[in-house]
N, C-alpha and C. Protein backbone atom coordinates (compact mmCIF):
# COMPACT_ATOMS: atom_id res chain seq x y z
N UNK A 1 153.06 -10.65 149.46
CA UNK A 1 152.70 -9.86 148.31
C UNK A 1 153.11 -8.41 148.55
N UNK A 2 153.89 -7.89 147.59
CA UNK A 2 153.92 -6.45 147.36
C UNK A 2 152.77 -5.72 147.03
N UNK A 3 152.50 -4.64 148.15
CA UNK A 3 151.50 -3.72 147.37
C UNK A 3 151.67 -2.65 146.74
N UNK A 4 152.93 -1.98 147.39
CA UNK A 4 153.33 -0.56 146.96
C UNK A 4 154.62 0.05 147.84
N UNK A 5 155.28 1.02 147.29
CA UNK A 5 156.12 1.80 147.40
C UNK A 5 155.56 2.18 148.64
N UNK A 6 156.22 2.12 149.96
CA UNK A 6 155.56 2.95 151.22
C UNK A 6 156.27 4.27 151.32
N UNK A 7 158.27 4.34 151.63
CA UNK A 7 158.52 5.61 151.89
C UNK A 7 159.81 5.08 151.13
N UNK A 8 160.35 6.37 151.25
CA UNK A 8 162.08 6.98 150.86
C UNK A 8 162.43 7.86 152.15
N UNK A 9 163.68 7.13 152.43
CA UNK A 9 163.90 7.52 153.16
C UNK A 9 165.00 8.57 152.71
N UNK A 10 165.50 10.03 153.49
CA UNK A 10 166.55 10.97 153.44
C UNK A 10 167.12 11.34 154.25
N UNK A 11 168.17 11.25 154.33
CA UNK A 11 168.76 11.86 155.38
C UNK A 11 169.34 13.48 155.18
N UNK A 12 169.15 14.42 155.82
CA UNK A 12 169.36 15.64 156.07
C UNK A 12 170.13 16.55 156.76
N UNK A 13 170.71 17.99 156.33
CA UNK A 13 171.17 18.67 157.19
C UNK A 13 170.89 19.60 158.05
N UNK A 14 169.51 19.98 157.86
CA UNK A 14 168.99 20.89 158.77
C UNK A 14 167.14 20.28 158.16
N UNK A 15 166.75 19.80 159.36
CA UNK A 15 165.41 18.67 159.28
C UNK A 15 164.43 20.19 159.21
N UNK A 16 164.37 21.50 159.83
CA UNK A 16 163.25 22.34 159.10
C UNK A 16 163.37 23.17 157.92
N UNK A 17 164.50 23.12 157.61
CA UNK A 17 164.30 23.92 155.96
C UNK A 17 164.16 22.86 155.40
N UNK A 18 164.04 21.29 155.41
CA UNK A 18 164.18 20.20 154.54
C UNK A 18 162.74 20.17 154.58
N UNK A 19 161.81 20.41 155.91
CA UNK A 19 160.78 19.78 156.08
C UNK A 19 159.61 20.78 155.52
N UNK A 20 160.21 22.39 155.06
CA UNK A 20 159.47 23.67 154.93
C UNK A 20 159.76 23.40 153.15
N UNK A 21 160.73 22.66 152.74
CA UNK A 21 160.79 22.58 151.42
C UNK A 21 159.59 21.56 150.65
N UNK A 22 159.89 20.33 151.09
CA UNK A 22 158.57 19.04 150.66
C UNK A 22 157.49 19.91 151.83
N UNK A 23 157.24 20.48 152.45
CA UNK A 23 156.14 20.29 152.88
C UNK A 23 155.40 21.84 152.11
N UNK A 24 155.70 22.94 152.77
CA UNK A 24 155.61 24.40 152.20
C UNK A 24 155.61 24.53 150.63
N UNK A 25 156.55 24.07 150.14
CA UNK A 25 157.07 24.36 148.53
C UNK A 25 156.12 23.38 147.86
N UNK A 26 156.31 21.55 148.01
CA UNK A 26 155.89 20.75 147.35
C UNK A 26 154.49 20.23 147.84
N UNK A 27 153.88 20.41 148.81
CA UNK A 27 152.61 20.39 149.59
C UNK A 27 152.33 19.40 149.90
N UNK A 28 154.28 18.48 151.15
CA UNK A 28 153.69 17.55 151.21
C UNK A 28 153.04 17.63 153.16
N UNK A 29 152.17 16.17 153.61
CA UNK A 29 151.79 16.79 154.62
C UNK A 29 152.56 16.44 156.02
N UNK A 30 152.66 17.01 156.79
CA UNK A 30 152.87 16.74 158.04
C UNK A 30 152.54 15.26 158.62
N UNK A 31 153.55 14.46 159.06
CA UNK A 31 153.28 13.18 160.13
C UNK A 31 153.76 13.16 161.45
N UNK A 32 153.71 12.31 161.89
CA UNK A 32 154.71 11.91 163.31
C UNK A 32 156.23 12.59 162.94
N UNK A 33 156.56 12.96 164.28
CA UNK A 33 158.20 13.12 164.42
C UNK A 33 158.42 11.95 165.17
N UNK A 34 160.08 11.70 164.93
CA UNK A 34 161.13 10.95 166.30
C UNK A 34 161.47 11.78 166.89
N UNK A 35 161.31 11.55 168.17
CA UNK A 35 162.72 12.40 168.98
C UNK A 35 163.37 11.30 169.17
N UNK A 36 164.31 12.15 170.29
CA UNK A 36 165.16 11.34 170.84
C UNK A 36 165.16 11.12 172.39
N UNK A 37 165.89 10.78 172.76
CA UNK A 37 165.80 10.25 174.41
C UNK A 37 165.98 12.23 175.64
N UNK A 38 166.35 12.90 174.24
CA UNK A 38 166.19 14.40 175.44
C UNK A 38 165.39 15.29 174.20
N UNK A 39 164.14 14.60 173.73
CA UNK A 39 162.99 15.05 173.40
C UNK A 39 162.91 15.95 171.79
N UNK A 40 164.17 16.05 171.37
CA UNK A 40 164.60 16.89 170.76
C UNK A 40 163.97 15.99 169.27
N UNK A 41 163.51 16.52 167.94
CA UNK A 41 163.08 16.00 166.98
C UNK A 41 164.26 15.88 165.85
N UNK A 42 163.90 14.40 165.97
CA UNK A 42 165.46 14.16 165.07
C UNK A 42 165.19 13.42 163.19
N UNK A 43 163.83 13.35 163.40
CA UNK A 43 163.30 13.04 162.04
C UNK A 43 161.47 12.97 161.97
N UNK A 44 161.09 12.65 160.68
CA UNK A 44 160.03 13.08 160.58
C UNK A 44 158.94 12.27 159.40
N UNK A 45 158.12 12.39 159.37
CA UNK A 45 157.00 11.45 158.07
C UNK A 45 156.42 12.44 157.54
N UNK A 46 156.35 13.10 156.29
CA UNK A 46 156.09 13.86 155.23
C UNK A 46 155.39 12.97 154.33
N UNK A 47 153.95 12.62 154.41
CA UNK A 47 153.15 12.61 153.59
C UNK A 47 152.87 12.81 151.99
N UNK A 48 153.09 12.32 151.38
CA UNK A 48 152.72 12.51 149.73
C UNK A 48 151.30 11.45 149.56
N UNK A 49 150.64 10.53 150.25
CA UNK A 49 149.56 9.67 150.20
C UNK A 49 149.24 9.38 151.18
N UNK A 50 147.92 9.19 151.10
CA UNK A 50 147.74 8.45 152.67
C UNK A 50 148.54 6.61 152.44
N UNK A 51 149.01 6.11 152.04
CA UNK A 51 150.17 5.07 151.92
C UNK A 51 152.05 5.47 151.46
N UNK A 52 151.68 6.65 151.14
CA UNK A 52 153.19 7.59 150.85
C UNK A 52 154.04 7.98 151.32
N UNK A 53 155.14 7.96 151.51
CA UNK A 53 155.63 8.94 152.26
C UNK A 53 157.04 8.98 152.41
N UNK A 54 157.61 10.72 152.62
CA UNK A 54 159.43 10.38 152.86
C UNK A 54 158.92 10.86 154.20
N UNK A 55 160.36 9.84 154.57
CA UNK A 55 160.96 10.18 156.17
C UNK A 55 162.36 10.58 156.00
N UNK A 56 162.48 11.91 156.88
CA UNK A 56 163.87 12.35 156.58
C UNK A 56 164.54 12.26 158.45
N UNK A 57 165.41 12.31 158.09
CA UNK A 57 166.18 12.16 159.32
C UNK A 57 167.44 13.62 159.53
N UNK A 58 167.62 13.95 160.49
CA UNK A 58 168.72 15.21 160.37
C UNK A 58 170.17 14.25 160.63
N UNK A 59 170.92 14.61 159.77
CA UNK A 59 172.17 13.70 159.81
C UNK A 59 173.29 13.71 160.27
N UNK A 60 173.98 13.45 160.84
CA UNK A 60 175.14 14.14 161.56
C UNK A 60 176.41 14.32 161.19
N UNK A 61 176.46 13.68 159.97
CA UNK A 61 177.65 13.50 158.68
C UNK A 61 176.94 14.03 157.63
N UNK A 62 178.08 14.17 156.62
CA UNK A 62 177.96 14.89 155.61
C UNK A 62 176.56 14.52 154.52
N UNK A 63 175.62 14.78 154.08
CA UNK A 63 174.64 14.29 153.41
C UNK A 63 175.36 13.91 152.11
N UNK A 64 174.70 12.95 151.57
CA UNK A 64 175.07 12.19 150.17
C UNK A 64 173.73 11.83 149.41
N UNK A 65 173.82 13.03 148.46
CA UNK A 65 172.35 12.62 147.95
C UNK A 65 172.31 11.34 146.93
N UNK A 66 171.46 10.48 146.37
CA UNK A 66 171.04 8.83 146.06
C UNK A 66 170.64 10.03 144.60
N UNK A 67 170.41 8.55 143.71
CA UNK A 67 170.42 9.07 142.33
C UNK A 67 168.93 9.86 142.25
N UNK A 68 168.04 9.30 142.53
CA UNK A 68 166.56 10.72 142.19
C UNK A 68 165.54 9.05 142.97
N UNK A 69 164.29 9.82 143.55
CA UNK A 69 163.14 9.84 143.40
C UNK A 69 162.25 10.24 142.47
N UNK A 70 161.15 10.31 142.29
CA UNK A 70 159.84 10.71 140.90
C UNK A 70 158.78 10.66 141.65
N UNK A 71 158.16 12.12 141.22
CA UNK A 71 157.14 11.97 141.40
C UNK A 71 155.56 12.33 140.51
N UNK A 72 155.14 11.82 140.52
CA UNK A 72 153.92 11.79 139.11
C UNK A 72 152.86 13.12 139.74
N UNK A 73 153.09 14.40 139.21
CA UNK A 73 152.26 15.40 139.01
C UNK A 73 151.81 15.92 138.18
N UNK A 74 150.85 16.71 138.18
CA UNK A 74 149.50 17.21 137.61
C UNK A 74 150.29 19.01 137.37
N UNK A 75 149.76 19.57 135.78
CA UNK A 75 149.88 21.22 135.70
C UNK A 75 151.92 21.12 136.14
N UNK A 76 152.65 20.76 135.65
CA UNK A 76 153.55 20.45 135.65
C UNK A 76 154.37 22.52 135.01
N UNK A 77 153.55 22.90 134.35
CA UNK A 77 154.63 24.01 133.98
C UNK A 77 154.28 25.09 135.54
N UNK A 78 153.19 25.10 136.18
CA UNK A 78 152.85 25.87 136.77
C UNK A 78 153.48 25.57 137.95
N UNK A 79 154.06 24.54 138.21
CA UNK A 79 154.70 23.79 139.57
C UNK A 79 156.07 24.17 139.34
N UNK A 80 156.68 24.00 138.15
CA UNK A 80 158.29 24.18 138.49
C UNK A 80 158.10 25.97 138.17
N UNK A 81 157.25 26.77 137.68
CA UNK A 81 157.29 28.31 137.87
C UNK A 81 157.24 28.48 139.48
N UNK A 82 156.25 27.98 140.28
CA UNK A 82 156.11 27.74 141.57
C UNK A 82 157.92 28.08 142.41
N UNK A 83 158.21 26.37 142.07
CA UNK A 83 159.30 26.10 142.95
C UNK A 83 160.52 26.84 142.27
N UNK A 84 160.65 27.26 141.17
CA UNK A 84 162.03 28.45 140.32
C UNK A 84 161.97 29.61 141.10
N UNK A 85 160.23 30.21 141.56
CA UNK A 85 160.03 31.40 141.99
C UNK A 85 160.65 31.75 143.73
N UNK A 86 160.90 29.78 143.95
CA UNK A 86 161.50 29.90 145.26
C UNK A 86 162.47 30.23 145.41
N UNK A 87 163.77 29.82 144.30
CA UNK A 87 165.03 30.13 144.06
C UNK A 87 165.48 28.39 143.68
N UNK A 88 164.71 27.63 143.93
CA UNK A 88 165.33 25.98 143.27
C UNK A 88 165.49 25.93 141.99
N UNK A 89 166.91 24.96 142.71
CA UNK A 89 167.58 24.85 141.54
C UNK A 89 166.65 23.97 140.32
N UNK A 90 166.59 23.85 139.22
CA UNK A 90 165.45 23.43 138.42
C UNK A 90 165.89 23.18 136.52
N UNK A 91 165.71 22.39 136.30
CA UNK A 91 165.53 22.37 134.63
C UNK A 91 164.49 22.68 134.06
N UNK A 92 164.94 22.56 132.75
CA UNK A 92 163.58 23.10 132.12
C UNK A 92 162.59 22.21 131.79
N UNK A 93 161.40 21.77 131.30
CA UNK A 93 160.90 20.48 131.26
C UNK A 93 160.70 19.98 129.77
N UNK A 94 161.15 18.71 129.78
CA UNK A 94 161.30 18.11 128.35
C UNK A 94 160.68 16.62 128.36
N UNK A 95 160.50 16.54 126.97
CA UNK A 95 159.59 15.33 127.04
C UNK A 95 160.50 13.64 126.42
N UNK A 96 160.17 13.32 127.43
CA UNK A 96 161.17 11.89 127.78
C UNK A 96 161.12 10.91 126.91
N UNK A 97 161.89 10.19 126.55
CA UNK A 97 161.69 8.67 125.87
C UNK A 97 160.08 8.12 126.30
N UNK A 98 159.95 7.78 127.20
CA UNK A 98 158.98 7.18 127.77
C UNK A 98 157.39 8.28 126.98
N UNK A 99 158.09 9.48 126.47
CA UNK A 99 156.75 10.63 126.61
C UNK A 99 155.70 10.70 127.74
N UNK A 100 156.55 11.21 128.79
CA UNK A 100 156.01 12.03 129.96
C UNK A 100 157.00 13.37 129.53
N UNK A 101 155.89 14.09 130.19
CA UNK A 101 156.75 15.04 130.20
C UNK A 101 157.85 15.65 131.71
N UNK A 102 158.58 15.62 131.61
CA UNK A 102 159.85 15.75 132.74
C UNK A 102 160.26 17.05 132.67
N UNK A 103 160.86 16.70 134.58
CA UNK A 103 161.56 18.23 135.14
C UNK A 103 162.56 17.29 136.09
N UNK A 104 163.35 17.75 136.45
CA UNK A 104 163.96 17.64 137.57
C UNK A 104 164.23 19.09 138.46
N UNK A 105 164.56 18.52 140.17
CA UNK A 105 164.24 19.58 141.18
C UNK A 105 165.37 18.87 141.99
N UNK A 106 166.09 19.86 142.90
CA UNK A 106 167.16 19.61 143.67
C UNK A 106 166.81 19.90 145.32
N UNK A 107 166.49 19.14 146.48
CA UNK A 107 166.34 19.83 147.78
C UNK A 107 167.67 20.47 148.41
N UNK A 108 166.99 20.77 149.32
CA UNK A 108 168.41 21.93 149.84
C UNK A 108 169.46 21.10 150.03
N UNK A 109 169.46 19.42 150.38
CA UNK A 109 170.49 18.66 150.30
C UNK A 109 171.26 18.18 148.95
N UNK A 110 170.32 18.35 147.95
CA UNK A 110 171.44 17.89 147.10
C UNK A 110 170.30 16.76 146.49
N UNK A 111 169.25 16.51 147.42
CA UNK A 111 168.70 15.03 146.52
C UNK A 111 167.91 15.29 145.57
N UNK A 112 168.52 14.88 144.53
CA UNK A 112 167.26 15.01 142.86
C UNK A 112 166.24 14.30 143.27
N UNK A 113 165.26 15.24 142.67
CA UNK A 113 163.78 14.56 142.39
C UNK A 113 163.46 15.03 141.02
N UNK A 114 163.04 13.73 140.64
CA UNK A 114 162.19 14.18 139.18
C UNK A 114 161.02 14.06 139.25
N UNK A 115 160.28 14.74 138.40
CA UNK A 115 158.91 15.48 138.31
C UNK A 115 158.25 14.54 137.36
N UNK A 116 157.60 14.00 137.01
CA UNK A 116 156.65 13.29 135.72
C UNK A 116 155.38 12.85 135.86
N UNK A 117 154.86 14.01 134.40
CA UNK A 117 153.59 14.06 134.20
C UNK A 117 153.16 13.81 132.78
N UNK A 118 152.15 12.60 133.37
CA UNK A 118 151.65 11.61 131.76
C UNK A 118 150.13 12.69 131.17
N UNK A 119 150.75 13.50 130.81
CA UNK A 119 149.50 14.15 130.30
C UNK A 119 149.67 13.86 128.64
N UNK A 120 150.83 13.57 128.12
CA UNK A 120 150.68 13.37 126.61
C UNK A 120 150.17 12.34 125.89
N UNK A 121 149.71 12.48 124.69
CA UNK A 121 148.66 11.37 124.51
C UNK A 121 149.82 9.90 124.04
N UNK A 122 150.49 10.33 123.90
CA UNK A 122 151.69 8.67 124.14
C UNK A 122 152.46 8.35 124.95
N UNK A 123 152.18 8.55 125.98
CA UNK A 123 152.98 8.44 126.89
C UNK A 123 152.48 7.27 127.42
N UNK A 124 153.48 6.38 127.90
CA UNK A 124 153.91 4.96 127.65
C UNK A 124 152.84 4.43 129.09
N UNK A 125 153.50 5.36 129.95
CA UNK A 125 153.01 4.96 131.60
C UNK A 125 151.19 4.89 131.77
N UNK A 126 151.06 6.16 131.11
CA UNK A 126 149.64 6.37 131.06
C UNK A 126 148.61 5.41 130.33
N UNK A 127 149.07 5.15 129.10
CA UNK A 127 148.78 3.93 128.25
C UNK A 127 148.83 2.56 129.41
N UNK A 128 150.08 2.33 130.09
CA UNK A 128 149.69 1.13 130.44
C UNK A 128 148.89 1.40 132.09
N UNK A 129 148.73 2.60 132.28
CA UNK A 129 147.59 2.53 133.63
C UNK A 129 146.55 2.93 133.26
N UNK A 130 146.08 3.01 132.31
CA UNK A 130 144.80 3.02 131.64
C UNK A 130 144.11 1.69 131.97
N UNK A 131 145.04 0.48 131.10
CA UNK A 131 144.99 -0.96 131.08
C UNK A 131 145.26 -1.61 132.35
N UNK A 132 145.78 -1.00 133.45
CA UNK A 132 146.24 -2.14 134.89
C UNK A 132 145.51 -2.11 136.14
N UNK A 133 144.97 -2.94 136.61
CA UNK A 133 144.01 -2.80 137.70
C UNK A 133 145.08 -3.54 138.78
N UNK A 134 145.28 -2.86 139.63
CA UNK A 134 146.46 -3.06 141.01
C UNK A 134 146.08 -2.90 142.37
N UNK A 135 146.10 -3.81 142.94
CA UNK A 135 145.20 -4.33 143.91
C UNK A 135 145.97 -4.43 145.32
């Protein structure tokens, strides 16, 4: 049985501005590092749940960012003023087919993340987790 989404994984070009961005900027938390065999930290577990989580890795080839991650947040205009005020790159937020309302956010690598928050009263997602008990 599936229970849930555990991690996403990323691979990276420099593992502490990646790790000062989700962690500092987006508030995610600190986990275990890897090292390696001469101790050195070569990746990491960044927290978004206590079942959540990206692991990024520092990469040794060129990074290639994957089409987007999402993540479902709360006060959504006050978060991308937040992360704009950092200098990220950022859209403006508009309200989706689905009616969430949406942002997208770029990390220093290149990987999109989108932002979505079911605060509107039709919004599709919210409607059906109102109704779903997931176990």
């Amino acid at each position: 049985m599936i229970l849930g989404l555990n991690h996403v994984k990323l691979e990276v070009s420099n593992l502490a501005v990646s790790k000062a961005f989700y962690c500092d900027l987006l508030g995610f938390k600190y986990g275990p590092e890897f090292r390696n065999a001469d101790g050195k930290v070569t990746g990491c577990y960044l927290y978004i749940g206590r079942d959540t989580f990206v692991e990024l890795f520092e990469s040794t080839e060129p990074v290639v960012p994957f089409s987007h991650f999402c993540l479902e947040v709360t006060d959504l205009p006050n978060l991308l003023t937040k992360i704009k005020d950092a200098g990220i790159k950022t859209t403006d937020i508009f309200l989706g087919t689905s009616k969430a309302w949406i942002a997208s956010i770029w990390d220093p690598d290149g990987h999109h993340i989108e932002l979505n928050e079911y605060s509107h009263p039709d919004s599709w997602i919210a409607n059906y987790l109102s109704k779903v008990e997931c176990k």
